[in-house]
Protein backbone atom coordinates (compact mmCIF):
# COMPACT_ATOMS: atom_id res chain seq x y z
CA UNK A 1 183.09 45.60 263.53
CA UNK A 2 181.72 45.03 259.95
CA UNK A 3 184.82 47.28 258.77
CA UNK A 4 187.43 45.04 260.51
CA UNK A 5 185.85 41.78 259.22
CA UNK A 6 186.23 43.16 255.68
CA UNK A 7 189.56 44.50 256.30
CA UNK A 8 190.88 40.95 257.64
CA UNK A 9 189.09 39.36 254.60
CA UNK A 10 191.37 41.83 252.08
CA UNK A 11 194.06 40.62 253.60
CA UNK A 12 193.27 37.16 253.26
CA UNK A 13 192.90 37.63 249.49
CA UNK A 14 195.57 39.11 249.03
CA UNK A 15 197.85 36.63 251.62
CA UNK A 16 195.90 33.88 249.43
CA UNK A 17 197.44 35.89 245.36
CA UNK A 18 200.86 35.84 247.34
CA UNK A 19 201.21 32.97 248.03
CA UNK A 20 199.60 31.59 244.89
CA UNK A 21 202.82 33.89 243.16
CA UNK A 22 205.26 32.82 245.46
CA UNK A 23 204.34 28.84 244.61
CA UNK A 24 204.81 29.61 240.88
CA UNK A 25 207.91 30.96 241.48
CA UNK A 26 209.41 28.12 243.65
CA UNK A 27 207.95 25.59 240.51
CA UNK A 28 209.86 28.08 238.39
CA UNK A 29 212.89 27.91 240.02
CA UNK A 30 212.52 23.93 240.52
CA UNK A 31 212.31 23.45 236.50
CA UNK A 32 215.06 25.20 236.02
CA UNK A 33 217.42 23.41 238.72
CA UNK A 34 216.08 20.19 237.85
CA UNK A 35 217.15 20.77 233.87
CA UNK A 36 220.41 22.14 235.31
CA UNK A 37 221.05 18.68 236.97
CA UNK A 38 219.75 16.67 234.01
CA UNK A 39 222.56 19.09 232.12
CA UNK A 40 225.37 17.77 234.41
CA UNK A 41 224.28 14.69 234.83
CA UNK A 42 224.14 14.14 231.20
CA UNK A 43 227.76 13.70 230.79
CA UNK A 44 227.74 10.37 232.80
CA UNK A 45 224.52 8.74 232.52
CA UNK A 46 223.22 7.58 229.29
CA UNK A 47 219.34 9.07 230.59
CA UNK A 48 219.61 11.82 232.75
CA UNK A 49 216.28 11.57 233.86
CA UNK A 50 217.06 8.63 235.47
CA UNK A 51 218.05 9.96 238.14
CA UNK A 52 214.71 11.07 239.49
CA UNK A 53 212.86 7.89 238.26
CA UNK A 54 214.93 5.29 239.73
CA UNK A 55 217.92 7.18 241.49
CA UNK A 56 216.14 8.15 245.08
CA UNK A 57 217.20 11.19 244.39
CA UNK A 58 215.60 14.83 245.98
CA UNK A 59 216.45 17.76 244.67
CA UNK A 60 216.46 19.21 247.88
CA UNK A 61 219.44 16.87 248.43
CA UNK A 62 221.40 18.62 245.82
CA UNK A 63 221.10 22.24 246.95
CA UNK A 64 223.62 24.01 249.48
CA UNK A 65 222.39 26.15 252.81
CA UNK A 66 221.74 29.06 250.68
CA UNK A 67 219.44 27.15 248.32
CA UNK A 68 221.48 27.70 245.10
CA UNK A 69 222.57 24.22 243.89
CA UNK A 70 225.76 22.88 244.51
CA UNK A 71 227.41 20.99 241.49
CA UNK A 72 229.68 18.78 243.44
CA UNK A 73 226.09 17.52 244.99
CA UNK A 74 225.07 16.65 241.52
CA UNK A 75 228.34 14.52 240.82
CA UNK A 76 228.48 12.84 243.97
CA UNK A 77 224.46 11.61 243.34
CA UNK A 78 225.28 10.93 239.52
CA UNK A 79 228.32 8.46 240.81
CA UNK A 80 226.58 6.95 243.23
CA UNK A 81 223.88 6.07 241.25
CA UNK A 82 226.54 4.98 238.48
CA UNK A 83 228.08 2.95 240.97
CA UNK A 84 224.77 1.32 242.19
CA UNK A 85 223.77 0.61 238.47
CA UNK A 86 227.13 0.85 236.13
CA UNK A 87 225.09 0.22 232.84
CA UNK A 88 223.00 2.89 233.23
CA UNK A 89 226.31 5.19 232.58
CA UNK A 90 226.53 6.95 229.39
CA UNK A 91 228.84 4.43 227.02
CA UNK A 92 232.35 5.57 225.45
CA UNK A 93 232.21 7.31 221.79
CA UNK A 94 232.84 4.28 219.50
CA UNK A 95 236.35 5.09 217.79
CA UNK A 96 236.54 5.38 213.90
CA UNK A 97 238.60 3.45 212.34
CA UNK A 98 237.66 5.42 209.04
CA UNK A 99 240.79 7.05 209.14
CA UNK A 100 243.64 7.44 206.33
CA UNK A 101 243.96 8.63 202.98
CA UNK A 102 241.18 7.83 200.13
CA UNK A 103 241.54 7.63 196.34
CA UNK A 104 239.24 9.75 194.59
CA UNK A 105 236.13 8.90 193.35
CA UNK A 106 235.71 8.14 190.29
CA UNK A 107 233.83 10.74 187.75
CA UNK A 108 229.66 9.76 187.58
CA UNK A 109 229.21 8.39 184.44
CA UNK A 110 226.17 10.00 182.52
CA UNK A 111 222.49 10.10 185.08
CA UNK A 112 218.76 9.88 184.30
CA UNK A 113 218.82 13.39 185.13
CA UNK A 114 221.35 14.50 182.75
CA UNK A 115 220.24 12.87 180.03
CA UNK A 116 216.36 14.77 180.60
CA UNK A 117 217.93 18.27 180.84
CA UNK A 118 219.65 17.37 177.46
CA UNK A 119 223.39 17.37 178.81
């Protein structure tokens, strides 16, 4: 009796380092899916994070059947969220109207510098 009592408590450990690995792996996997989205949703919203914070949105929500995530999922969150709260979207580049030809500048006259190094 004493044998099977120790038995089913080795297995209990090692259930226990299982599924201690196994939770390290899912927070693994989360990081990485979570920067993924913060990745695509960077292109629309001006701070990807939020779309955790103050989006309502679950990653769960943004993976397929198979658990991978699904980057139409991603889009379809980031738009609604753009829609709900349009100035949170990521503004347009500000054009440059520093274009065209410039005249040359003209030579430095003689510097500090110069003048100390005996030029």
């Amino acid at each position: 009796m004493a044998a099977l009592r120790r038995e089913a408590a080795s297995c209990h450990r090692r259930l226990r380092a299982v599924e201690a690995e196994r939770d390290a792996l899912v927070a693994q996997v989360d990081a990485r899916d979570r920067a993924d989205v913060e990745r695509l949703a960077g292109a629309k919203l001006a701070d990807p994070s939020d779309l955790w914070q103050a989006g309502g949105v679950e990653l769960t929500a943004l993976r397929g059947d198979d658990g991978a995530l699904e980057p139409e999922r991603v889009e379809a969150a980031v738009d609604a969220v753009i829609a709900a709260r349009p100035h949170w979207a990521k503004l347009a580049p500000t054009p440059s109207f520093d274009g065209g030809a410039r005249a040359t500048p003209a030579p430095a006259g003689p510097s500090f510098g110069a003048a100390l190094k005996g030029r």
